[in-house]
Protein backbone atom coordinates (compact mmCIF):
# COMPACT_ATOMS: atom_id res chain seq x y z
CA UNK A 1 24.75 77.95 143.22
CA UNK A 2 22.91 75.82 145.79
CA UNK A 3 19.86 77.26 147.02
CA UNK A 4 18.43 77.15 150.59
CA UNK A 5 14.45 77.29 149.52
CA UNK A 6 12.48 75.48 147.24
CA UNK A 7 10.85 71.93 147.32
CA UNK A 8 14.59 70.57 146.29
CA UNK A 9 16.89 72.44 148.16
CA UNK A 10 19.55 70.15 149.67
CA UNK A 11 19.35 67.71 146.86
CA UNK A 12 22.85 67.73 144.46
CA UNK A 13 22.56 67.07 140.60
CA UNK A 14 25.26 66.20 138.35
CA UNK A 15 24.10 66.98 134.85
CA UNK A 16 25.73 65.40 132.03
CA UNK A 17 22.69 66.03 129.80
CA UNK A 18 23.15 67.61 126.40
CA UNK A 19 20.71 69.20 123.51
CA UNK A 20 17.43 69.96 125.31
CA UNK A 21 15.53 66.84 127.29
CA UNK A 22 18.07 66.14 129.40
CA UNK A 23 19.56 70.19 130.10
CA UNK A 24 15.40 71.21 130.34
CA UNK A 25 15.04 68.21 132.91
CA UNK A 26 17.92 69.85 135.31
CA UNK A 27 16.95 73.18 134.92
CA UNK A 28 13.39 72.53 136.11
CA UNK A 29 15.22 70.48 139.06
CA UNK A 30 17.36 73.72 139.58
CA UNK A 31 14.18 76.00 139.36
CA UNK A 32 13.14 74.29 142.17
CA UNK A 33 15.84 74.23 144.54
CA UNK A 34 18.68 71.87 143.12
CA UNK A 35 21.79 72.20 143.39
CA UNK A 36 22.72 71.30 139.40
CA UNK A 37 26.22 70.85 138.34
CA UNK A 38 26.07 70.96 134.37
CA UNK A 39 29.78 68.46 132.97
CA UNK A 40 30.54 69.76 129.82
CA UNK A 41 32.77 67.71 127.55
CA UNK A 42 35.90 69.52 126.21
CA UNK A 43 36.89 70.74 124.31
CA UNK A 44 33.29 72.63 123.12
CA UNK A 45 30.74 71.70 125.75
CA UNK A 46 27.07 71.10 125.35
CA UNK A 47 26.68 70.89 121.56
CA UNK A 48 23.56 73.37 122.08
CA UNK A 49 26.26 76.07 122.73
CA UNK A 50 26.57 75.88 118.82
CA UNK A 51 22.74 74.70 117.67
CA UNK A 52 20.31 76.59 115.45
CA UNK A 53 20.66 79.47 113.73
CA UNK A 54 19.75 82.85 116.37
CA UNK A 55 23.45 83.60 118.27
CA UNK A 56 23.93 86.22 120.75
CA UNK A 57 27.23 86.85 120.16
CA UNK A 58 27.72 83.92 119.75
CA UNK A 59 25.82 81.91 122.61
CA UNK A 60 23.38 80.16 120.97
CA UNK A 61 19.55 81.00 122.22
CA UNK A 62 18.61 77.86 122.30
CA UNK A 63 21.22 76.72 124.92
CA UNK A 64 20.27 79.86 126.90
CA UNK A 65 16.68 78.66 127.19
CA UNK A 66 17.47 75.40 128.97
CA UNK A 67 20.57 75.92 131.28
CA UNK A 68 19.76 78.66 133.60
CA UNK A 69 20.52 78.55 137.22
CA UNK A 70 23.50 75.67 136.85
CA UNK A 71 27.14 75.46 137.24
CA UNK A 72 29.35 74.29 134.96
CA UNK A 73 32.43 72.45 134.62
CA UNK A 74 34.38 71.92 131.61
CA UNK A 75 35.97 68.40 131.53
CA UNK A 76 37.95 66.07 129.50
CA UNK A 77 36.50 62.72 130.37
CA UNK A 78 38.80 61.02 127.78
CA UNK A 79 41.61 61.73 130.23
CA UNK A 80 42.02 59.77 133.67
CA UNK A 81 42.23 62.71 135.98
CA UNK A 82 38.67 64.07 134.09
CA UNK A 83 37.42 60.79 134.43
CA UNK A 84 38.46 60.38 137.94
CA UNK A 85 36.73 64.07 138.65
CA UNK A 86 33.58 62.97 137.34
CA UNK A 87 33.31 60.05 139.57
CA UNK A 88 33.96 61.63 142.11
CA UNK A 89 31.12 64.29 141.36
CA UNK A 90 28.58 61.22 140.84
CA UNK A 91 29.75 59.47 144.48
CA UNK A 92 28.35 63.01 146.28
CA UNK A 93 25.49 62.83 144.02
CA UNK A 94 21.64 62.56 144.60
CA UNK A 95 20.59 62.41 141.11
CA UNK A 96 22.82 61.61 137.81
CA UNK A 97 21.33 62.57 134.62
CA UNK A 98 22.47 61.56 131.08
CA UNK A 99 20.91 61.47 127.74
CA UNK A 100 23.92 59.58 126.15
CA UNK A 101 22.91 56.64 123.63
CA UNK A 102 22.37 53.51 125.37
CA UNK A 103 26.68 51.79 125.71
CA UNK A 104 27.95 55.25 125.94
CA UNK A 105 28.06 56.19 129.36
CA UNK A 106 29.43 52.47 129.92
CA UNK A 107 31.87 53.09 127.65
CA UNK A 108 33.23 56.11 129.27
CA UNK A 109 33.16 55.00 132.16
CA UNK A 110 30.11 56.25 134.38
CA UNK A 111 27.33 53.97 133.50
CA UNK A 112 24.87 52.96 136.08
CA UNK A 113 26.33 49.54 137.21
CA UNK A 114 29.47 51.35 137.70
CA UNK A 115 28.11 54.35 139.22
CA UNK A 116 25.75 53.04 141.68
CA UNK A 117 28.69 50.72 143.40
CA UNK A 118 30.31 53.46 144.38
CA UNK A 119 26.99 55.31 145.14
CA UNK A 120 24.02 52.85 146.31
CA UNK A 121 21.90 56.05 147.03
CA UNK A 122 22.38 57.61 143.93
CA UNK A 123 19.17 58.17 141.47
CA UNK A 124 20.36 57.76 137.80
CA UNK A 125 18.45 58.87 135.28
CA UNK A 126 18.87 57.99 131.51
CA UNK A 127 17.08 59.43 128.48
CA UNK A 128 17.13 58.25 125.49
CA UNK A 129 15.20 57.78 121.95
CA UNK A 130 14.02 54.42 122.81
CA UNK A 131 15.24 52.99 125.68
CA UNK A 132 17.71 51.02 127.21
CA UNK A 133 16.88 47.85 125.44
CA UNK A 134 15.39 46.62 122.70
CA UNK A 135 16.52 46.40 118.43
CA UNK A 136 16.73 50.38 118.35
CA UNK A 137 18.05 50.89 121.39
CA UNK A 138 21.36 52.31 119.92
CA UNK A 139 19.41 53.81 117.15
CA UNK A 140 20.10 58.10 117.28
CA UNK A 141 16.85 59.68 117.69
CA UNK A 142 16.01 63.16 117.96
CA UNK A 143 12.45 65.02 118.65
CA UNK A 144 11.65 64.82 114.47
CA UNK A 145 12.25 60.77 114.36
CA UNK A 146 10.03 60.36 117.60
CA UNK A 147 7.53 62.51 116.53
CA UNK A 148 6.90 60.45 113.34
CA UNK A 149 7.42 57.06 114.94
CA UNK A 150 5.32 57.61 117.65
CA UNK A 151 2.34 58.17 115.84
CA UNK A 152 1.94 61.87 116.95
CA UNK A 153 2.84 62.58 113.18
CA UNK A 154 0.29 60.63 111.58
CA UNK A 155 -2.33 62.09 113.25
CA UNK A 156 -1.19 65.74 112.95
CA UNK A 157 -2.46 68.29 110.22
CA UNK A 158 -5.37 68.65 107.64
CA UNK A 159 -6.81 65.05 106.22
CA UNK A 160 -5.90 65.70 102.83
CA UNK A 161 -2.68 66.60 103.26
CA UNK A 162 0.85 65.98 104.46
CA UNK A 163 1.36 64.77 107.74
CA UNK A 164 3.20 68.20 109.84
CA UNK A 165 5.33 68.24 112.77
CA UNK A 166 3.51 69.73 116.17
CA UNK A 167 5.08 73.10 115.93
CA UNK A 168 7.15 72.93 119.34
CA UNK A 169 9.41 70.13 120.21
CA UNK A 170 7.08 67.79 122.39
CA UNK A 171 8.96 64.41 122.23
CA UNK A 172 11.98 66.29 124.07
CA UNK A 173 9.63 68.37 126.09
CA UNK A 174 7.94 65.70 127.49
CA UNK A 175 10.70 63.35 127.37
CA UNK A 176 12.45 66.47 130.15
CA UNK A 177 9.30 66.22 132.07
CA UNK A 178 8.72 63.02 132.61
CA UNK A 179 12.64 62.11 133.19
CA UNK A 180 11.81 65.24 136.09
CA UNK A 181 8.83 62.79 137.37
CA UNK A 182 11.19 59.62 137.47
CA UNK A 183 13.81 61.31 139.38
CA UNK A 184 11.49 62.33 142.13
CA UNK A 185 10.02 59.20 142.03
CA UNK A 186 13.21 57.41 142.82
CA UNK A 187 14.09 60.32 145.85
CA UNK A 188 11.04 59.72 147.07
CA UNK A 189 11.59 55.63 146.79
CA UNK A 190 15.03 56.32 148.51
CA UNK A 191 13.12 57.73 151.46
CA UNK A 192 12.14 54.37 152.19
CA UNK A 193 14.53 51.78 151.15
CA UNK A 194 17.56 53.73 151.45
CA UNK A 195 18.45 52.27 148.19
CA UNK A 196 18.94 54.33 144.58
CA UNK A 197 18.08 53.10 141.68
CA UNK A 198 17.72 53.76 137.61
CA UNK A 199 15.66 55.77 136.05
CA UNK A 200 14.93 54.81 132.29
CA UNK A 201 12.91 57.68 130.46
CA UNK A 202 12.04 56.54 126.57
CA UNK A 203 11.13 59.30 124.48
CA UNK A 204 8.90 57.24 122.19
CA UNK A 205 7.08 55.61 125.00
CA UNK A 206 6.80 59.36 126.57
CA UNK A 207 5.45 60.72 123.43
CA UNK A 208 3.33 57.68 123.20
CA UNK A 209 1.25 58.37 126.46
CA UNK A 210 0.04 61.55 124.73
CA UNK A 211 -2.07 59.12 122.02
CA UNK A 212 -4.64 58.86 125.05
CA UNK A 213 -7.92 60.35 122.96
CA UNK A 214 -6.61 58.99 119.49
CA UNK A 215 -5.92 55.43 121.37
CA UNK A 216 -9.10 55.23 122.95
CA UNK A 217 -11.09 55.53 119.41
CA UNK A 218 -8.39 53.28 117.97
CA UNK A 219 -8.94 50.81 120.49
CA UNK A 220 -12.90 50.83 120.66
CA UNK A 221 -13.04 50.79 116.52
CA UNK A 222 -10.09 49.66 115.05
CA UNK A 223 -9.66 52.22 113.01
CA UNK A 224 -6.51 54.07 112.17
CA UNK A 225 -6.65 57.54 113.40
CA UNK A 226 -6.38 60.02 110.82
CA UNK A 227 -5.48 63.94 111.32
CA UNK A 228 -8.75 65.95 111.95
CA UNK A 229 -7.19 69.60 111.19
CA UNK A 230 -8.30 71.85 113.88
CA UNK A 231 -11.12 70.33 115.09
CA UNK A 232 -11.79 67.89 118.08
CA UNK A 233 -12.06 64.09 117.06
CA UNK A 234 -15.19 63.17 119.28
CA UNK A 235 -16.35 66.26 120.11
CA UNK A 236 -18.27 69.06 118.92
CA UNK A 237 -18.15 71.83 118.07
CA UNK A 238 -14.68 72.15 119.29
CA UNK A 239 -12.47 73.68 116.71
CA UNK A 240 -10.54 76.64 114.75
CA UNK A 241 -12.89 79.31 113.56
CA UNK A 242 -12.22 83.11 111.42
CA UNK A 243 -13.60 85.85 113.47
CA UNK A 244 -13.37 89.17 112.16
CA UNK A 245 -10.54 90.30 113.32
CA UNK A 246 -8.51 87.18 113.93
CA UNK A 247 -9.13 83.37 114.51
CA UNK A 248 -9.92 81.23 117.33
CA UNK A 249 -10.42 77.96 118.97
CA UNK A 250 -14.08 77.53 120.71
CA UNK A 251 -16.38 74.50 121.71
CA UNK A 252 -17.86 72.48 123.91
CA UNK A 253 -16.78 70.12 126.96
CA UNK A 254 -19.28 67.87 128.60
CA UNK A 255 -22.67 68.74 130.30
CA UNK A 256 -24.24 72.29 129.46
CA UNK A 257 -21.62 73.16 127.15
CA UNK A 258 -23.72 73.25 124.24
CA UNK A 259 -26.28 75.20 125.95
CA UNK A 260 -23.74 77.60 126.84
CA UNK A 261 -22.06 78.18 123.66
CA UNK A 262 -25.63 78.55 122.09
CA UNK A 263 -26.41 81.19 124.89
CA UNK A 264 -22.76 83.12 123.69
CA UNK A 265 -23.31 83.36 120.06
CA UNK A 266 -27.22 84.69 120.76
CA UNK A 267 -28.66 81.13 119.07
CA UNK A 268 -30.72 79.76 121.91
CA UNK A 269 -32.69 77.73 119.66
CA UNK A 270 -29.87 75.62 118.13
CA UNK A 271 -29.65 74.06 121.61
CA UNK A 272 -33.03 72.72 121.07
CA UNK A 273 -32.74 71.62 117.22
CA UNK A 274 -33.12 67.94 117.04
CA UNK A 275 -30.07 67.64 114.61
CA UNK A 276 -27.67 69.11 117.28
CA UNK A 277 -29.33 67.99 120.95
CA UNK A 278 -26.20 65.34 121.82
CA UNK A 279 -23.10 65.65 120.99
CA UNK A 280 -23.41 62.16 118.72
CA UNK A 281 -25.96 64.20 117.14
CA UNK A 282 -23.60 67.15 116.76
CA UNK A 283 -20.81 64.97 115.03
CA UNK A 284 -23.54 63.17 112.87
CA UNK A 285 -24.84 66.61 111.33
CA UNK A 286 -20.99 67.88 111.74
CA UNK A 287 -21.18 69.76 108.36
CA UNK A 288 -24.45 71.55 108.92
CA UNK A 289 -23.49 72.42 112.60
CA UNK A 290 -20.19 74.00 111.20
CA UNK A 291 -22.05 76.06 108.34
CA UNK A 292 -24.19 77.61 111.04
CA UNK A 293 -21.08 78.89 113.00
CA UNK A 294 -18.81 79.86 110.82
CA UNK A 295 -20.80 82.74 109.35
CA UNK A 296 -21.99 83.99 112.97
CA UNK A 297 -18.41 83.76 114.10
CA UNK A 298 -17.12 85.53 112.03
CA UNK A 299 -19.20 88.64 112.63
CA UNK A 300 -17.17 89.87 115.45
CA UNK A 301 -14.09 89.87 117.40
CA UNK A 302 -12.05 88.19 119.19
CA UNK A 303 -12.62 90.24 121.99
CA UNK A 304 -16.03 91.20 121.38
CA UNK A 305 -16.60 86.85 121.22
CA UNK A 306 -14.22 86.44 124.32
CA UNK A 307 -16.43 88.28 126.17
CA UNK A 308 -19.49 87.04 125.27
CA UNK A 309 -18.02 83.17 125.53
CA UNK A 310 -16.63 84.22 129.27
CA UNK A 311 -19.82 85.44 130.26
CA UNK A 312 -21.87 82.42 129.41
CA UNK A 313 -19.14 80.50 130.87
CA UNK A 314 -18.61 78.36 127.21
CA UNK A 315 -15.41 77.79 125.93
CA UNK A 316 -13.08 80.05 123.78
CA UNK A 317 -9.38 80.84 123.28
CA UNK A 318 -7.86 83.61 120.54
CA UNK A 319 -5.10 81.94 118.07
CA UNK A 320 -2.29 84.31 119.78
CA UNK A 321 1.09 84.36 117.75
CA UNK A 322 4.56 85.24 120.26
CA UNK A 323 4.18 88.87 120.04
CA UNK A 324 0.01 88.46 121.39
CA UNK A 325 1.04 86.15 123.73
CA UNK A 326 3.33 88.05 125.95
CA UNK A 327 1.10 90.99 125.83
CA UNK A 328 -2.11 88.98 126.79
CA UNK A 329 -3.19 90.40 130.27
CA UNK A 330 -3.58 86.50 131.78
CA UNK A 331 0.04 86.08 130.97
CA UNK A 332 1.27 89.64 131.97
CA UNK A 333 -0.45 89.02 135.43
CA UNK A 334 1.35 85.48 135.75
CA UNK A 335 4.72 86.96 135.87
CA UNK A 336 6.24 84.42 133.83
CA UNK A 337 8.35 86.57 131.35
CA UNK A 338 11.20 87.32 133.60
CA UNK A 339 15.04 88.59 132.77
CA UNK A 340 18.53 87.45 134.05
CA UNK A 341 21.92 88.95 133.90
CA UNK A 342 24.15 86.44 132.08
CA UNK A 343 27.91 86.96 132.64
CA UNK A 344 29.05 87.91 129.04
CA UNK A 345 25.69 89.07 127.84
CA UNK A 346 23.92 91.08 130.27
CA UNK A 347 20.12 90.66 130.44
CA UNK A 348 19.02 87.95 128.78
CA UNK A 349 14.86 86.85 128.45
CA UNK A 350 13.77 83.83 130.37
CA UNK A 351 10.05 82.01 131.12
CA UNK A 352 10.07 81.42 135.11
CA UNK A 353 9.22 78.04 136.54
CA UNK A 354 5.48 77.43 135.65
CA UNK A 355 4.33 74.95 138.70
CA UNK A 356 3.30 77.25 141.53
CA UNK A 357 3.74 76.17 145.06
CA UNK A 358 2.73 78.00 147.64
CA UNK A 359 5.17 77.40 150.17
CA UNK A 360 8.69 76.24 148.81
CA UNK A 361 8.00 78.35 145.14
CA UNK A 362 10.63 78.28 142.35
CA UNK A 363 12.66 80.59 140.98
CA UNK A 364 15.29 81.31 138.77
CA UNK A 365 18.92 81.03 140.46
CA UNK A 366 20.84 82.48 138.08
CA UNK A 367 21.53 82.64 134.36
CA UNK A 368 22.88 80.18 132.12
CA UNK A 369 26.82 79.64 132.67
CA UNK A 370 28.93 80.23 130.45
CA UNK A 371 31.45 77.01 129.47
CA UNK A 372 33.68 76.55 132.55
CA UNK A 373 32.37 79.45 134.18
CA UNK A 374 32.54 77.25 137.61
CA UNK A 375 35.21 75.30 136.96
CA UNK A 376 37.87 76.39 139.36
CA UNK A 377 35.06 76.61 142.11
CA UNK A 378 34.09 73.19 142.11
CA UNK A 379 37.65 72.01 142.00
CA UNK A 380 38.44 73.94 144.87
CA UNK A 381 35.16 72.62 146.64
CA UNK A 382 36.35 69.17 146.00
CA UNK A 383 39.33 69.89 147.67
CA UNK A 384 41.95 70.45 144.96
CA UNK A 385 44.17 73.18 145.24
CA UNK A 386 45.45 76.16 142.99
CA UNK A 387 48.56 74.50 141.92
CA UNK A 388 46.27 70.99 141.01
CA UNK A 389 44.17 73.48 139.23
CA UNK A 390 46.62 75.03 136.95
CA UNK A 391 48.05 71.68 136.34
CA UNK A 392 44.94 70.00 135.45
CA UNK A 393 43.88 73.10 132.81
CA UNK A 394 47.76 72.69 131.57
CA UNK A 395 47.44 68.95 130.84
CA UNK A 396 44.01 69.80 128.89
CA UNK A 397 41.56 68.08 131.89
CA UNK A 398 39.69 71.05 132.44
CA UNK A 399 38.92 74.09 131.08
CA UNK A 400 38.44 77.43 133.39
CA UNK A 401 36.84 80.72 132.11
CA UNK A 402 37.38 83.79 134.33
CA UNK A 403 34.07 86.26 133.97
């Protein structure tokens, strides 16, 4: 499945990735012109082929969201010849990804000292809950654990209440993105030195970087940040408001927003009111500011108010659930709901690549494989023939599927 366009094109990726940051890294990198080889472990793959609770038929959804667009090749690593096979893979490499704990890829045999003798160009790229080092190194993480340990948690939710998980899985999410960043950061090094080198993404210190507006209060004050609900911490007004039909996020940024937002509700003169001129003033008389709102807010709707907000260029957003969401006319225009034809499944729902470029754009390749779907094609890439084949998927090294 290599592809001749894209910002990547010409680059090779062997994925040994499983769950989500590691598969969601590749597939952007595939998106984008990679060539991603996905190694599946035998004898059942990427453990996502079997996570969560939606199947269709029997493919779970969740693998189908982050594996589009790769190869893959089902391999016993426990064996020699798999092992041999997988080094092999790695030595053509440009970038290796794995998300194994820290000791594991050593122990099988393809960890980065190892690896990058027999490939000084190579980029390899490890994720992991906390690092490579350190007393939890070895510790199993997943998004949940980082989530509360980073202090996302503890600053999530209403103030009187338990602490909530963010609703999506961020620490993996931005774990995948940032492991994406790394990698092109080392090709990019490479272009210079010639050299590879390791990539260590740390989902804790990932979700960590998002603290930045929490950090800098914590920082000036010393005070433990506390969850706020939906409103902003420093700002206002900035929060969740009722409106007739619906609810709402809608505030103020900097400058004239104020003035703005006082110009969109038809309440000029609360721009002028000496409790409300700043926005220190605004977050002093917080309560009395909110009282005013709410009431007016909630006298129309959302798209009555989205108008009115657009027009004096203040800020608003409708709470959309899924269903809204895919029918909102900004994201029907952006084209990002798209369909592929999986091999077993037929069409199959996917969100296209979301950074727009406007020469090398990305683009789905092609749909999610299924487990060994590209097995005897690599093989016979790497030179093997149809006998070797046969006797490799005899002896239990690989596993083919025929579509």
């Amino acid at each position: 499945m290599a592809s001749m366009t894209g910002p990547l094109a010409g680059l090779k990726v062997a994925d040994f990735s499983r769950q989500m940051a590691g598969p969601f890294a590749t597939q952007v990198m595939a998106d984008y012109g990679a060539e991603v080889l996905k190694v599946e472990s035998l004898p059942r793959g990427d453990p996502s082929r079997v996570t969560g609770v939606d199947f269709i038929e029997g493919e779970s959804s969740l693998f189908l969201l982050w594996n589009r667009g790769k190869r893959s090749l089902a391999l016993n690593m426990r064996t020699d010849e798999g092992l041999d096979i997988a080094r092999r893979l790695i030595a053509e490499a440009d970038i290796m990804l794995e998300n194994f704990r820290p000791g594991v890829a050593d122990t099988i045999g393809i960890g980065y000292e190892a690896m990058s003798k027999i490939n000084p160009r190579l980029i390899y790229c490890s994720i992991s809950g906390f690092g490579q080092d350190g007393p939890m190194a070895k510790a199993p993480a997943t998004d949940p654990i980082i989530q509360a340990m980073s202090g996302v948690m503890s600053v999530t939710g209403e103030t009187d209440r338990e602490r909530v998980l963010v609703g999506v899985p961020i620490a993996d999410f931005t774990g995948a993105l940032l492991a994406v960043q790394g990698a092109m950061f080392g090709i990019i090094a490479r272009e210079r030195t010639g050299k590879g080198q390791r990539v260590d993404v740390s989902m804790l210190y990932g979700l960590m970087s998002a603290l930045n507006t929490r950090l800098a209060s914590y920082w000036t004050t010393g005070k433990v940040p506390m969850p706020n609900g939906n409103a902003h911490t420093v700002v206002a007004p900035y929060q969740f408001f009722e409106t007739s039909d619906g609810a709402a996020m809608a505030g103020v940024w900097g400058g004239d927003g104020w003035v703005r937002l006082c110009e969109a509700i038809g309440r000029p003169d609360l721009s002028d009111d000496p409790r409300f001129i700043t926005n220190q003033d605004r977050m002093e008389n917080l309560e009395a500011l909110v009282s005013i709102l709410k009431p007016i807010i909630a006298e129309k709707s959302n798209d009555e108010w989205q108008e009115l907000f657009s027009g004096a260029g203040a800020l608003y957003g409708p709470l959309l659930n899924f269903a809204e969401l895919f029918e909102h006319p900004q994201v029907v225009h952006s084209g990002l709901l798209q369909s592929v034809e999986h091999a077993s499944l037929g069409e199959i729902p996917q969100l296209g690549p979301v950074v727009g470029m406007s020469d090398t754009p990305g683009e789905i390749k092609g749909p999610p494989p299924v487990l060994g779907q590209h097995t005897v094609e690599v093989l016979t890439e790497m030179g093997f023939s149809e006998d070797e084949i046969q006797t490799l998927e005899a002896s239990e090294v690989i596993r083919t599927t025929e579509i």
